[in-house]
PDB file of N, CA and C in Angstrom:
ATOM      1  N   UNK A   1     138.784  35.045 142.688  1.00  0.00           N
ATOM      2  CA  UNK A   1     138.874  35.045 144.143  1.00  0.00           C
ATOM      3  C   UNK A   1     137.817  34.102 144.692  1.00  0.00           C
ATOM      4  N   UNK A   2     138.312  33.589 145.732  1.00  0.00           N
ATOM      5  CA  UNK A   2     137.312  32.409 146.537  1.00  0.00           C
ATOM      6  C   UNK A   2     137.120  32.491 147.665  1.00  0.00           C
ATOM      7  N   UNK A   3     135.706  32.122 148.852  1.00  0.00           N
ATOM      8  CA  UNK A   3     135.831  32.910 149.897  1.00  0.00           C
ATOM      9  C   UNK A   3     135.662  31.653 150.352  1.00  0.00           C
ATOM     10  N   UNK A   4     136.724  30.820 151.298  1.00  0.00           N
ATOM     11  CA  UNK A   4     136.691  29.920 152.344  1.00  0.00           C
ATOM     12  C   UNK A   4     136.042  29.762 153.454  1.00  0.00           C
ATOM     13  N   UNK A   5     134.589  28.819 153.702  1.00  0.00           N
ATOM     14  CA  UNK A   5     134.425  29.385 155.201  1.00  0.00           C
ATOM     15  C   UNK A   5     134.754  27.753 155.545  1.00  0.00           C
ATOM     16  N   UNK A   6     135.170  28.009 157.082  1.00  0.00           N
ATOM     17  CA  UNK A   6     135.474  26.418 157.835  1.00  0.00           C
ATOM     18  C   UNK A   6     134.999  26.484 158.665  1.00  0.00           C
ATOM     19  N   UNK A   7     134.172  25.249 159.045  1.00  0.00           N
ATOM     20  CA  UNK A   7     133.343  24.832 160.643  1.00  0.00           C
ATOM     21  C   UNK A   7     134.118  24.183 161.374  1.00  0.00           C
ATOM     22  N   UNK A   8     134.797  24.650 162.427  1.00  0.00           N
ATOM     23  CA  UNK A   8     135.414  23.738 162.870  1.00  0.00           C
ATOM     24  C   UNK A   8     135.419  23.527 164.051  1.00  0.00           C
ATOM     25  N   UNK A   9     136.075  22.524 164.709  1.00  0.00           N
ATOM     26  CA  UNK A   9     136.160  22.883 166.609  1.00  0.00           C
ATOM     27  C   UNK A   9     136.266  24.103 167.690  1.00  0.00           C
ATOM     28  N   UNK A  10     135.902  24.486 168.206  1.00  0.00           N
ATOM     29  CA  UNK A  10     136.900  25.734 169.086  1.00  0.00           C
ATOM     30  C   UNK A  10     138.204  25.582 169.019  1.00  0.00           C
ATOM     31  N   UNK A  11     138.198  24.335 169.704  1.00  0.00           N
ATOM     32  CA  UNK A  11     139.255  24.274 170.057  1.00  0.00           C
ATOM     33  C   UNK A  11     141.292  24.088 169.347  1.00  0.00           C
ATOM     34  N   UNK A  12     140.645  23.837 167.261  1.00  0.00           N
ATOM     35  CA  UNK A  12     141.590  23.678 167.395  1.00  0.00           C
ATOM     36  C   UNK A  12     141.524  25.287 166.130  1.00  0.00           C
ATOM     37  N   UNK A  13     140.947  26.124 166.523  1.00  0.00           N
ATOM     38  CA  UNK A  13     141.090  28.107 166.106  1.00  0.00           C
ATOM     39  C   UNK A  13     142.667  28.516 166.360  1.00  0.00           C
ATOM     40  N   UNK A  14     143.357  28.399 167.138  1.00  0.00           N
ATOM     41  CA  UNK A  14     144.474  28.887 167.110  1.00  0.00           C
ATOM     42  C   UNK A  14     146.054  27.898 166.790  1.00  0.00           C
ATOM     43  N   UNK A  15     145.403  26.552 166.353  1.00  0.00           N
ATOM     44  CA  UNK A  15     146.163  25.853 165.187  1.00  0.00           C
ATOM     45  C   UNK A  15     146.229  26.501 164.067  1.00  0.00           C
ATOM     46  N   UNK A  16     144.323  26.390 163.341  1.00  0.00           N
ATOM     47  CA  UNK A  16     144.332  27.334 162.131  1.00  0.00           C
ATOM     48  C   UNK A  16     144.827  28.545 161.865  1.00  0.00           C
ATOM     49  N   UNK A  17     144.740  29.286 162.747  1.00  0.00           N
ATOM     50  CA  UNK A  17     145.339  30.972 163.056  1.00  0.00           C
ATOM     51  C   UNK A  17     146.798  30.592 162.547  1.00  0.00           C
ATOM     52  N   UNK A  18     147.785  30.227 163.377  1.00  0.00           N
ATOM     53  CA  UNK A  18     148.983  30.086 163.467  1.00  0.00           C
ATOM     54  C   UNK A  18     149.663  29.288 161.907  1.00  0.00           C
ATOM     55  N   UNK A  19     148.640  28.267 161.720  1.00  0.00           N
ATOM     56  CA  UNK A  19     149.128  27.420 160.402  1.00  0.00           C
ATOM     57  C   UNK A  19     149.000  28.470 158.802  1.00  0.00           C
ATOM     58  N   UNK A  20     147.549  29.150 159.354  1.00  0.00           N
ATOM     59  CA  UNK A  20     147.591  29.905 158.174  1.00  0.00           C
ATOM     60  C   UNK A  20     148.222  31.284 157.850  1.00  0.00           C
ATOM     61  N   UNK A  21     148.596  31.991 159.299  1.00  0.00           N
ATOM     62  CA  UNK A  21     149.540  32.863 159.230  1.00  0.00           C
ATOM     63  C   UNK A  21     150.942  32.796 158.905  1.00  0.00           C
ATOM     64  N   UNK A  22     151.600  31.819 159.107  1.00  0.00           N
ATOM     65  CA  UNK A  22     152.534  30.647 158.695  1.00  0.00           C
ATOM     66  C   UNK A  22     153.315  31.336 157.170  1.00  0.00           C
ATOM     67  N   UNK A  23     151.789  30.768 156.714  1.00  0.00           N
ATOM     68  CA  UNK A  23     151.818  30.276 155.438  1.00  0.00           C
ATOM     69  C   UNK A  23     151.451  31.786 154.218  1.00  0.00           C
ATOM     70  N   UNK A  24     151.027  32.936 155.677  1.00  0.00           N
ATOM     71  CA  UNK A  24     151.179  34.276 154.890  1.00  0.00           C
ATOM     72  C   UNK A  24     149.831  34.426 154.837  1.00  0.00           C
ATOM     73  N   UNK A  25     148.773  33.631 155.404  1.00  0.00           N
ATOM     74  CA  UNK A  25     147.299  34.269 155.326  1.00  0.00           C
ATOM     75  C   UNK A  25     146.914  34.695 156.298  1.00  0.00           C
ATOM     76  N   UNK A  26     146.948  36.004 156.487  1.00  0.00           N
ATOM     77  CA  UNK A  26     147.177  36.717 158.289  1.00  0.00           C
ATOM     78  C   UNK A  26     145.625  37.431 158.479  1.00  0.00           C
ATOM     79  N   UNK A  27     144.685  37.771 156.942  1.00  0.00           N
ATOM     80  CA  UNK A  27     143.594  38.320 156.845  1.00  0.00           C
ATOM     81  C   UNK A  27     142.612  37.322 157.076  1.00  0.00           C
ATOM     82  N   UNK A  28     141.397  37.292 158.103  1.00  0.00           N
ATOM     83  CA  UNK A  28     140.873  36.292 158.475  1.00  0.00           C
ATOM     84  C   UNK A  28     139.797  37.012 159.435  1.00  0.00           C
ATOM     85  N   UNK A  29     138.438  35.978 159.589  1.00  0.00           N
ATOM     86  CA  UNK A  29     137.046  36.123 160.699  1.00  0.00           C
ATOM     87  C   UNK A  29     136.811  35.492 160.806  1.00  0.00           C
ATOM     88  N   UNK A  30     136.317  35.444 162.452  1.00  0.00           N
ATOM     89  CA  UNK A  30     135.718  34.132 162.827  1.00  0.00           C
ATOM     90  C   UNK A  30     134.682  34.863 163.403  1.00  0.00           C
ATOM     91  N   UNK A  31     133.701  33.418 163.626  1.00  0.00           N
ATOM     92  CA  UNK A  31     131.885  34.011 164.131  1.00  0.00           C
ATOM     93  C   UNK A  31     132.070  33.013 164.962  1.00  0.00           C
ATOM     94  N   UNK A  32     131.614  32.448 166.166  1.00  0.00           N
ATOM     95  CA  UNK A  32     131.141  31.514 167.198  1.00  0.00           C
ATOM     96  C   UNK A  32     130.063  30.891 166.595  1.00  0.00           C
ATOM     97  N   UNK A  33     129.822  29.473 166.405  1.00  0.00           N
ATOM     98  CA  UNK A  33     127.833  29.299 165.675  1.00  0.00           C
ATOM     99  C   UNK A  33     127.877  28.441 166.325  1.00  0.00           C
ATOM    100  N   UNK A  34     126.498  27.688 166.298  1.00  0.00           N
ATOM    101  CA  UNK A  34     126.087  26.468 166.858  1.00  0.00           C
ATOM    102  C   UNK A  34     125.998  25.656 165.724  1.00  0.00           C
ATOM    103  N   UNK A  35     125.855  24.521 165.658  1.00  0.00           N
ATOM    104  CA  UNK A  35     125.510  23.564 164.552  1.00  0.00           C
ATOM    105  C   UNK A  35     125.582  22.378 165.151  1.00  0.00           C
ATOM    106  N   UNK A  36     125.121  20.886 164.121  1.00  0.00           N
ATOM    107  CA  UNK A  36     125.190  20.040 163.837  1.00  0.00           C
ATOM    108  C   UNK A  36     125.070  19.194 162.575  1.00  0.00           C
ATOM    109  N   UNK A  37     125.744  17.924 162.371  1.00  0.00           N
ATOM    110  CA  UNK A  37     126.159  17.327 161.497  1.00  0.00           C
ATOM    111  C   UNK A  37     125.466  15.893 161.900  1.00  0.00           C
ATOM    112  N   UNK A  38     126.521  15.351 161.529  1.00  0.00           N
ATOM    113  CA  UNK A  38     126.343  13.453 161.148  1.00  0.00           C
ATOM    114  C   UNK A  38     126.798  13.587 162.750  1.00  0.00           C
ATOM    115  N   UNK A  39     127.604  14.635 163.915  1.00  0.00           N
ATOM    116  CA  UNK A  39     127.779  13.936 165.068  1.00  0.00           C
ATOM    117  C   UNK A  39     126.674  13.850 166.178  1.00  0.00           C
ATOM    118  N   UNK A  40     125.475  14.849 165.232  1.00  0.00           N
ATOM    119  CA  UNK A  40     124.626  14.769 166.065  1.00  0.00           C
ATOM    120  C   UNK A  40     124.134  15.056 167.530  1.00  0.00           C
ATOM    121  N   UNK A  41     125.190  15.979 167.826  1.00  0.00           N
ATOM    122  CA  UNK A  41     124.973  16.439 169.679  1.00  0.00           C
ATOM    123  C   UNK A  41     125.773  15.239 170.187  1.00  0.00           C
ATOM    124  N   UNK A  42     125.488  15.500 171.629  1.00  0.00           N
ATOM    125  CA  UNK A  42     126.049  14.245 172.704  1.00  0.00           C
ATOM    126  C   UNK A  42     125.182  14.703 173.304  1.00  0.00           C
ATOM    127  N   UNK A  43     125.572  13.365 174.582  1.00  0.00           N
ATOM    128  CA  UNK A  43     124.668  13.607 175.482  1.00  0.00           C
ATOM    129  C   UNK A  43     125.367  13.415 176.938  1.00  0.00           C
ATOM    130  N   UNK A  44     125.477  14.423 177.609  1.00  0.00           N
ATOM    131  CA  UNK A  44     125.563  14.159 178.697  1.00  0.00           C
ATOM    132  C   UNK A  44     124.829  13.656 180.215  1.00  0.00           C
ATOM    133  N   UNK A  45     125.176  13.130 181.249  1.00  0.00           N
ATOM    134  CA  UNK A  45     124.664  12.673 182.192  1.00  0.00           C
ATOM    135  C   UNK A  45     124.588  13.554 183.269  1.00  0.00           C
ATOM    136  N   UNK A  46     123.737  13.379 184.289  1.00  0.00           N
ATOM    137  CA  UNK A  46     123.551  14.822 185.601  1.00  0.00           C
ATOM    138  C   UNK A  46     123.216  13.930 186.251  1.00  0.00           C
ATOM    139  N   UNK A  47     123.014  15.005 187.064  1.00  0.00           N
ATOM    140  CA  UNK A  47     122.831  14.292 188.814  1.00  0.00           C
ATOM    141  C   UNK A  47     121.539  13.496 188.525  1.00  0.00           C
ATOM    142  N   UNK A  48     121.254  12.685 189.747  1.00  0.00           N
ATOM    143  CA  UNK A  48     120.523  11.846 189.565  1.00  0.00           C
ATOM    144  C   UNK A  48     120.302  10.970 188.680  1.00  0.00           C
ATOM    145  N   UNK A  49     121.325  10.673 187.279  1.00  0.00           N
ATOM    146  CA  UNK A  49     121.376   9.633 186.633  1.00  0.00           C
ATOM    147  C   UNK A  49     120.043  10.034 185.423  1.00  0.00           C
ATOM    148  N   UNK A  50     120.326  10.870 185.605  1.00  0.00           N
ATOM    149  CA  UNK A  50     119.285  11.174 184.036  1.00  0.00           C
ATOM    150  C   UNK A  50     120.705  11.920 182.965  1.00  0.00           C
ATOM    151  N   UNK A  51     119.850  12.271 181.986  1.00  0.00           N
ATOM    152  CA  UNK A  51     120.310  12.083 180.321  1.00  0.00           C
ATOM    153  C   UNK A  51     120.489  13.680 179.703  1.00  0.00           C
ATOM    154  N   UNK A  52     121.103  14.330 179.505  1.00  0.00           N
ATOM    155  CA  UNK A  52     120.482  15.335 178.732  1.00  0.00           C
ATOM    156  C   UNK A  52     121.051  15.822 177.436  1.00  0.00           C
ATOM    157  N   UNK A  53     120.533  15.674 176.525  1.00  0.00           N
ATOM    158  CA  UNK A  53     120.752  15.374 174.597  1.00  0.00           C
ATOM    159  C   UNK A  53     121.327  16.656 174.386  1.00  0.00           C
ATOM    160  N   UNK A  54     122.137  17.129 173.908  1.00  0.00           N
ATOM    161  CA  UNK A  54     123.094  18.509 173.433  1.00  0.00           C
ATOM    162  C   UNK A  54     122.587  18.177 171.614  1.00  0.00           C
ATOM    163  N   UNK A  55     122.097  18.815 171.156  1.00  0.00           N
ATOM    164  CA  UNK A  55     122.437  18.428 169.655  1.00  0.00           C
ATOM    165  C   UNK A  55     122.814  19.787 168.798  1.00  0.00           C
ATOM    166  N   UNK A  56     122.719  20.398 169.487  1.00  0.00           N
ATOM    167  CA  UNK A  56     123.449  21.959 168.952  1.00  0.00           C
ATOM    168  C   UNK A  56     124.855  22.120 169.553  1.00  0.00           C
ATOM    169  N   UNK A  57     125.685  22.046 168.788  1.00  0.00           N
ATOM    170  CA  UNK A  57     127.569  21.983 169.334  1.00  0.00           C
ATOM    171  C   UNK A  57     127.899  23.114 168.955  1.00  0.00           C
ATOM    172  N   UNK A  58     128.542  23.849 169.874  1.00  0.00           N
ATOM    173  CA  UNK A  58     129.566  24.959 169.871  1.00  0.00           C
ATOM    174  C   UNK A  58     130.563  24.584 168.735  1.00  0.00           C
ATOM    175  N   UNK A  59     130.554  25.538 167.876  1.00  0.00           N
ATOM    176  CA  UNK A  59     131.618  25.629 166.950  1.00  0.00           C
ATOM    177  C   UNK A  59     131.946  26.970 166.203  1.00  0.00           C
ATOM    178  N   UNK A  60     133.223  27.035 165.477  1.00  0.00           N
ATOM    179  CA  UNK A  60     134.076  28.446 165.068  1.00  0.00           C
ATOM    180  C   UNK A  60     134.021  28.108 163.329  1.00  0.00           C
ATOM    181  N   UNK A  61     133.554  29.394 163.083  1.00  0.00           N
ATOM    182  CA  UNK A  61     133.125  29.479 162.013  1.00  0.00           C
ATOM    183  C   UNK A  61     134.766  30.542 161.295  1.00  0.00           C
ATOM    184  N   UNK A  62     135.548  30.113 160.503  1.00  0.00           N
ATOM    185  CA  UNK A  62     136.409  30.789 160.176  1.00  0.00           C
ATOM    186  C   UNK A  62     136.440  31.263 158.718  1.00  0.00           C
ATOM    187  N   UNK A  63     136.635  32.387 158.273  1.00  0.00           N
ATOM    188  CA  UNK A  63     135.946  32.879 156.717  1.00  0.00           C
ATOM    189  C   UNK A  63     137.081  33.506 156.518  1.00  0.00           C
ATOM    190  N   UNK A  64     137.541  33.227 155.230  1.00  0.00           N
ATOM    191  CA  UNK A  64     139.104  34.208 154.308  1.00  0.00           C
ATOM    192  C   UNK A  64     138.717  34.476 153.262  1.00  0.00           C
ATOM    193  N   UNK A  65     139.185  35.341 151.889  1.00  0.00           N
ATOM    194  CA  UNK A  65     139.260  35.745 150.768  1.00  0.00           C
ATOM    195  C   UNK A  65     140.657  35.552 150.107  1.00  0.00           C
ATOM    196  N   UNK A  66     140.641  34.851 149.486  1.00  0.00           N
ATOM    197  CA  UNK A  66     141.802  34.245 148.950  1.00  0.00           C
ATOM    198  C   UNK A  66     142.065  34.131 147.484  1.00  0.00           C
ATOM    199  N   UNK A  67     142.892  34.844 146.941  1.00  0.00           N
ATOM    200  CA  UNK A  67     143.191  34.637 145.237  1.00  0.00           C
ATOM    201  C   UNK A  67     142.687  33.162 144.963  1.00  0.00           C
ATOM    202  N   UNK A  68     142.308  32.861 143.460  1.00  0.00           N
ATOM    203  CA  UNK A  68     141.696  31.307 142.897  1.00  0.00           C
ATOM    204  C   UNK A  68     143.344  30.412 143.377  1.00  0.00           C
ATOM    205  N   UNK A  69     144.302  30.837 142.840  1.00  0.00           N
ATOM    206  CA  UNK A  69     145.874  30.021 142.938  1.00  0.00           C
ATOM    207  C   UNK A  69     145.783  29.548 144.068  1.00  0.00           C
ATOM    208  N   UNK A  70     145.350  30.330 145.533  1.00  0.00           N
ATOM    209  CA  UNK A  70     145.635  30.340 146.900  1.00  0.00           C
ATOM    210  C   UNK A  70     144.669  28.779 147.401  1.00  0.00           C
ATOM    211  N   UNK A  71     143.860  29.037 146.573  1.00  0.00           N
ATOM    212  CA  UNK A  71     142.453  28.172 147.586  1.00  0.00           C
ATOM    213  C   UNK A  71     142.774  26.988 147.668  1.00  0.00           C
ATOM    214  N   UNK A  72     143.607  25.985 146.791  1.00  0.00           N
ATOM    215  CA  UNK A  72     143.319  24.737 147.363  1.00  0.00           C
ATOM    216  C   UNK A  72     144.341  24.509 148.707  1.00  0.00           C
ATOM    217  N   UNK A  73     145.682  25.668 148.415  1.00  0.00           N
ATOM    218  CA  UNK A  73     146.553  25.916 149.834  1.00  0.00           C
ATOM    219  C   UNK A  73     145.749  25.895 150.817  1.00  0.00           C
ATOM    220  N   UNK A  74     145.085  26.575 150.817  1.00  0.00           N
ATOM    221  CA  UNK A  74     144.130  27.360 152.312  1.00  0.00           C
ATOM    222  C   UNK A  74     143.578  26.049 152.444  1.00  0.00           C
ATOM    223  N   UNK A  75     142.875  25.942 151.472  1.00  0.00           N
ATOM    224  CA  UNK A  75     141.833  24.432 152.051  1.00  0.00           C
ATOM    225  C   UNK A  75     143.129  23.364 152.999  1.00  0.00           C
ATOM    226  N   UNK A  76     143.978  23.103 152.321  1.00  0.00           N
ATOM    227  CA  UNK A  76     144.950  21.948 152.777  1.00  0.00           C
ATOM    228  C   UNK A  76     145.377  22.329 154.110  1.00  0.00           C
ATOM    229  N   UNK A  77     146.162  23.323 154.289  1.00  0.00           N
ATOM    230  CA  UNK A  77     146.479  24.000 155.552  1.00  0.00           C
ATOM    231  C   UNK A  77     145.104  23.925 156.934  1.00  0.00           C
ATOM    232  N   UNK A  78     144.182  24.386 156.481  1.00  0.00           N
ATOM    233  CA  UNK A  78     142.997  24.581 157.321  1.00  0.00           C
ATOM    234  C   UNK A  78     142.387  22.701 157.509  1.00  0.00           C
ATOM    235  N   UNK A  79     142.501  21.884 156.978  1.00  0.00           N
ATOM    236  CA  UNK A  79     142.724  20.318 156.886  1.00  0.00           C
ATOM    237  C   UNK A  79     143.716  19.839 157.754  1.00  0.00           C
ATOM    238  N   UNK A  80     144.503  20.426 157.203  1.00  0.00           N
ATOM    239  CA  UNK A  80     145.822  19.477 158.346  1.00  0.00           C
ATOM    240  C   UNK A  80     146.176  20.141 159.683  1.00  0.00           C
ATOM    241  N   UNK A  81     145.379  21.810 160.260  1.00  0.00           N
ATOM    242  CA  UNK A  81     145.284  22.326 161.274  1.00  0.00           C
ATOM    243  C   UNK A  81     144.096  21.652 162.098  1.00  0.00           C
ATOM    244  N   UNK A  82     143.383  21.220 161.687  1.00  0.00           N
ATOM    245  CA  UNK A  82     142.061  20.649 161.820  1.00  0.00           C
ATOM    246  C   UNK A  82     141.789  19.175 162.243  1.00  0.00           C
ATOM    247  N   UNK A  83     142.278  18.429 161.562  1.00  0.00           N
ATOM    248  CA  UNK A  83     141.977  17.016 161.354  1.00  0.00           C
ATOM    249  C   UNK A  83     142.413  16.050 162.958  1.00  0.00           C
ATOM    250  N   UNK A  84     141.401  15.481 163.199  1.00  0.00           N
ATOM    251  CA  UNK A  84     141.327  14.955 164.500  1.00  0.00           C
ATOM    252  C   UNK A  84     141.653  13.707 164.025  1.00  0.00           C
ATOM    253  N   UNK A  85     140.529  13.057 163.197  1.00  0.00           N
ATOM    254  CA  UNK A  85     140.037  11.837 162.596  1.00  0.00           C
ATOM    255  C   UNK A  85     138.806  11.268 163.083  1.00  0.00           C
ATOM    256  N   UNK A  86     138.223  12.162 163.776  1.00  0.00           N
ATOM    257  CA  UNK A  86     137.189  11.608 165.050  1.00  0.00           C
ATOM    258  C   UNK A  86     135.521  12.497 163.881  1.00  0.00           C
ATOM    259  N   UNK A  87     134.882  12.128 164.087  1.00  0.00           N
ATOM    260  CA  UNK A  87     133.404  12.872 163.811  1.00  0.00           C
ATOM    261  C   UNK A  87     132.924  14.108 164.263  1.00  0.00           C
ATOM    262  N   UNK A  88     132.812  15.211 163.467  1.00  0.00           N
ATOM    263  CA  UNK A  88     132.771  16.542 163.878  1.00  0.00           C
ATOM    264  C   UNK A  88     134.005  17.296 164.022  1.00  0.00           C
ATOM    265  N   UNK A  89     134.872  16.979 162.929  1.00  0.00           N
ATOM    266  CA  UNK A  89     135.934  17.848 162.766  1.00  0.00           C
ATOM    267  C   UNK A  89     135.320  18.966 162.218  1.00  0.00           C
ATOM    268  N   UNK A  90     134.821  18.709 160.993  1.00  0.00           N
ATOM    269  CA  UNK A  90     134.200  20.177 160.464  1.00  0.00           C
ATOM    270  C   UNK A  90     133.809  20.194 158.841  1.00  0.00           C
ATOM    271  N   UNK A  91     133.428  21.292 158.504  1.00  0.00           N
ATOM    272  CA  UNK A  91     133.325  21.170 157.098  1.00  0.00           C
ATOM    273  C   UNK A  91     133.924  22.348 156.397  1.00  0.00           C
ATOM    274  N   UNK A  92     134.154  22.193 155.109  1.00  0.00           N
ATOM    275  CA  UNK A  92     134.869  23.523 154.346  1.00  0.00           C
ATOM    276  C   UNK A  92     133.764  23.725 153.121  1.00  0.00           C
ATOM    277  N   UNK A  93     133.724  25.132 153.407  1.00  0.00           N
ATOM    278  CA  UNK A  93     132.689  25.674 152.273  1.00  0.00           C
ATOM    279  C   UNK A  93     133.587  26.685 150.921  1.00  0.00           C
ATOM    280  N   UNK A  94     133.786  26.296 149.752  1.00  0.00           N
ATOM    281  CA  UNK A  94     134.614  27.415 148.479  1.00  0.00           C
ATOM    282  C   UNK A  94     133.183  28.083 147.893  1.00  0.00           C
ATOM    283  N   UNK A  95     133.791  29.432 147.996  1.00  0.00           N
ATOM    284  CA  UNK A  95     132.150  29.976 146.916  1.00  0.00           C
ATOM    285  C   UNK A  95     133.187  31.168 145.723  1.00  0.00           C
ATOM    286  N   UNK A  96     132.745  31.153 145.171  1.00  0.00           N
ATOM    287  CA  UNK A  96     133.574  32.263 144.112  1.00  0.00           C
ATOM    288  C   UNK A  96     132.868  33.586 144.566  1.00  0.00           C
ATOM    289  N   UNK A  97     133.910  34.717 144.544  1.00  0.00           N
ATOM    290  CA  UNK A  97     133.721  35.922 144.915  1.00  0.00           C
ATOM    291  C   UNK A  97     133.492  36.892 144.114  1.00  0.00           C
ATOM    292  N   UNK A  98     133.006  37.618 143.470  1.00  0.00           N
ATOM    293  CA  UNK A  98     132.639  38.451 142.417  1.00  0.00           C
ATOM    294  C   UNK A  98     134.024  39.622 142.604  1.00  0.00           C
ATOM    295  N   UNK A  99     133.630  40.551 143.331  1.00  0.00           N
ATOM    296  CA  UNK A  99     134.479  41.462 143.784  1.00  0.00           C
ATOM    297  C   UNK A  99     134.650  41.543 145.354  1.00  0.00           C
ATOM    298  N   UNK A 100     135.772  42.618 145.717  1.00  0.00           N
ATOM    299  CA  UNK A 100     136.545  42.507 146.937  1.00  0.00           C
ATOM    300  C   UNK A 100     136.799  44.269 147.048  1.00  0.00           C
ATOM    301  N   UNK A 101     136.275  45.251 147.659  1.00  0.00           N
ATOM    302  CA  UNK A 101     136.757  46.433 148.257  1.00  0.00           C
ATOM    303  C   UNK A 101     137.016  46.873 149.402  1.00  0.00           C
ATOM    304  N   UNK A 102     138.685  47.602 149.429  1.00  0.00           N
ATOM    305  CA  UNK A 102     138.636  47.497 150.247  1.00  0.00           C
ATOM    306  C   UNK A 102     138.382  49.226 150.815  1.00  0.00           C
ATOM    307  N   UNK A 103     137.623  49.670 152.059  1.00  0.00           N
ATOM    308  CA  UNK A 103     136.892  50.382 152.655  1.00  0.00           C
ATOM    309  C   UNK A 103     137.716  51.790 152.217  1.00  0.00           C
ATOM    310  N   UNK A 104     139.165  51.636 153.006  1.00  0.00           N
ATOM    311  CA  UNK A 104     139.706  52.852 153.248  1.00  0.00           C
ATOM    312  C   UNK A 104     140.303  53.557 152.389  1.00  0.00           C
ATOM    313  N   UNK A 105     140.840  52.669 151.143  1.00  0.00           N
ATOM    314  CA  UNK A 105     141.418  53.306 149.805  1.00  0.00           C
ATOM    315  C   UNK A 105     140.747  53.027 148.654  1.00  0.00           C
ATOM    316  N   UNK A 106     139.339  52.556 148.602  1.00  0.00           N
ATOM    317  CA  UNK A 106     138.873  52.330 147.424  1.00  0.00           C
ATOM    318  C   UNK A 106     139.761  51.388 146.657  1.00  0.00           C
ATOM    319  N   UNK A 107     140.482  50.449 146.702  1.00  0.00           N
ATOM    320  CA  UNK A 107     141.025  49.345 146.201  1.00  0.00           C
ATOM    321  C   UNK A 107     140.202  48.590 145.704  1.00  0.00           C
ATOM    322  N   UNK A 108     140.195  47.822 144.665  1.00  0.00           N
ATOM    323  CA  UNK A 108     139.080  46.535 144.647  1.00  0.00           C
ATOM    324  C   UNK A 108     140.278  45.117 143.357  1.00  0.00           C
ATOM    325  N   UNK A 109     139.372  44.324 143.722  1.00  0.00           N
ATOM    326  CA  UNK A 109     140.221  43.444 143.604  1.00  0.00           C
ATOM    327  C   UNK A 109     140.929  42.716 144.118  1.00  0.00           C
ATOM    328  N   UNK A 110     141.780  42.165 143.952  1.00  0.00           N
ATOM    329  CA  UNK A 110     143.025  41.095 144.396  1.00  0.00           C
ATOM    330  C   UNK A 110     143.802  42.194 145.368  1.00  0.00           C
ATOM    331  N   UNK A 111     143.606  43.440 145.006  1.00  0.00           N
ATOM    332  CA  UNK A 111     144.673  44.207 145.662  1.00  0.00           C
ATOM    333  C   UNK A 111     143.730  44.489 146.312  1.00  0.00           C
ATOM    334  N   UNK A 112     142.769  44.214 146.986  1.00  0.00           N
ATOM    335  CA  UNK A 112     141.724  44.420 147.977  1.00  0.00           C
ATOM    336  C   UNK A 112     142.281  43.468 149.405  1.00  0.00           C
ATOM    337  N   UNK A 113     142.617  42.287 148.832  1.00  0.00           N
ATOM    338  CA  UNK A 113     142.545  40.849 149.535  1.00  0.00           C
ATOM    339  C   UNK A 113     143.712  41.772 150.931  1.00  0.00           C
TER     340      UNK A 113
END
């Protein structure tokens, strides 16, 4: 088992939602975070013609548990829900999962997921 997390825009969360439910991956979390990358903030302009540097960007942090078979799906799907082509699309994190239980029936495993 592999646990997917994706940084991605706000804005495109209910592409991913929809693409990966789609596709039968309906179990899913998201966190709100701040971050930055290679885009480095922006900067916007205000009154009076001054400057002000953003370098912490709003972004959706989306995390799944996914059988090993599943993961490079998920990755691809969550890629092509995603992909702008522009800087600060996002990044994808795979980590291997030891075990998976689940709360209410003592399940563990794949039959956890």
């Amino acid at each position: 088992m592999n646990k997917v997390e994706a940084i991605i825009r706000p804005e495109r969360l209910t592409a991913v939602k929809d693409a990966l439910a789609e596709a039968g991956f309906t179990g899913l979390n998201t966190v709100q975070v701040m971050g930055r990358g290679r885009q480095k903030g922006i900067v916007h302009q205000v009154r009076g013609g001054g400057t002000v540097a953003v370098d912490m960007l709003p972004k959706t942090k989306v995390e799944l548990v996914v059988r090993d078979q599943d993961t490079e799906r998920v990755v691809a799907i969550i890629i092509d829900a995603c992909r702008t082509g522009e800087i600060g699309d996002g990044k994808i994190f795979v980590s291997p999962v030891s075990q998976v239980i689940r709360v209410r029936t003592g399940e563990r495993g794949e039959a956890a997921i």
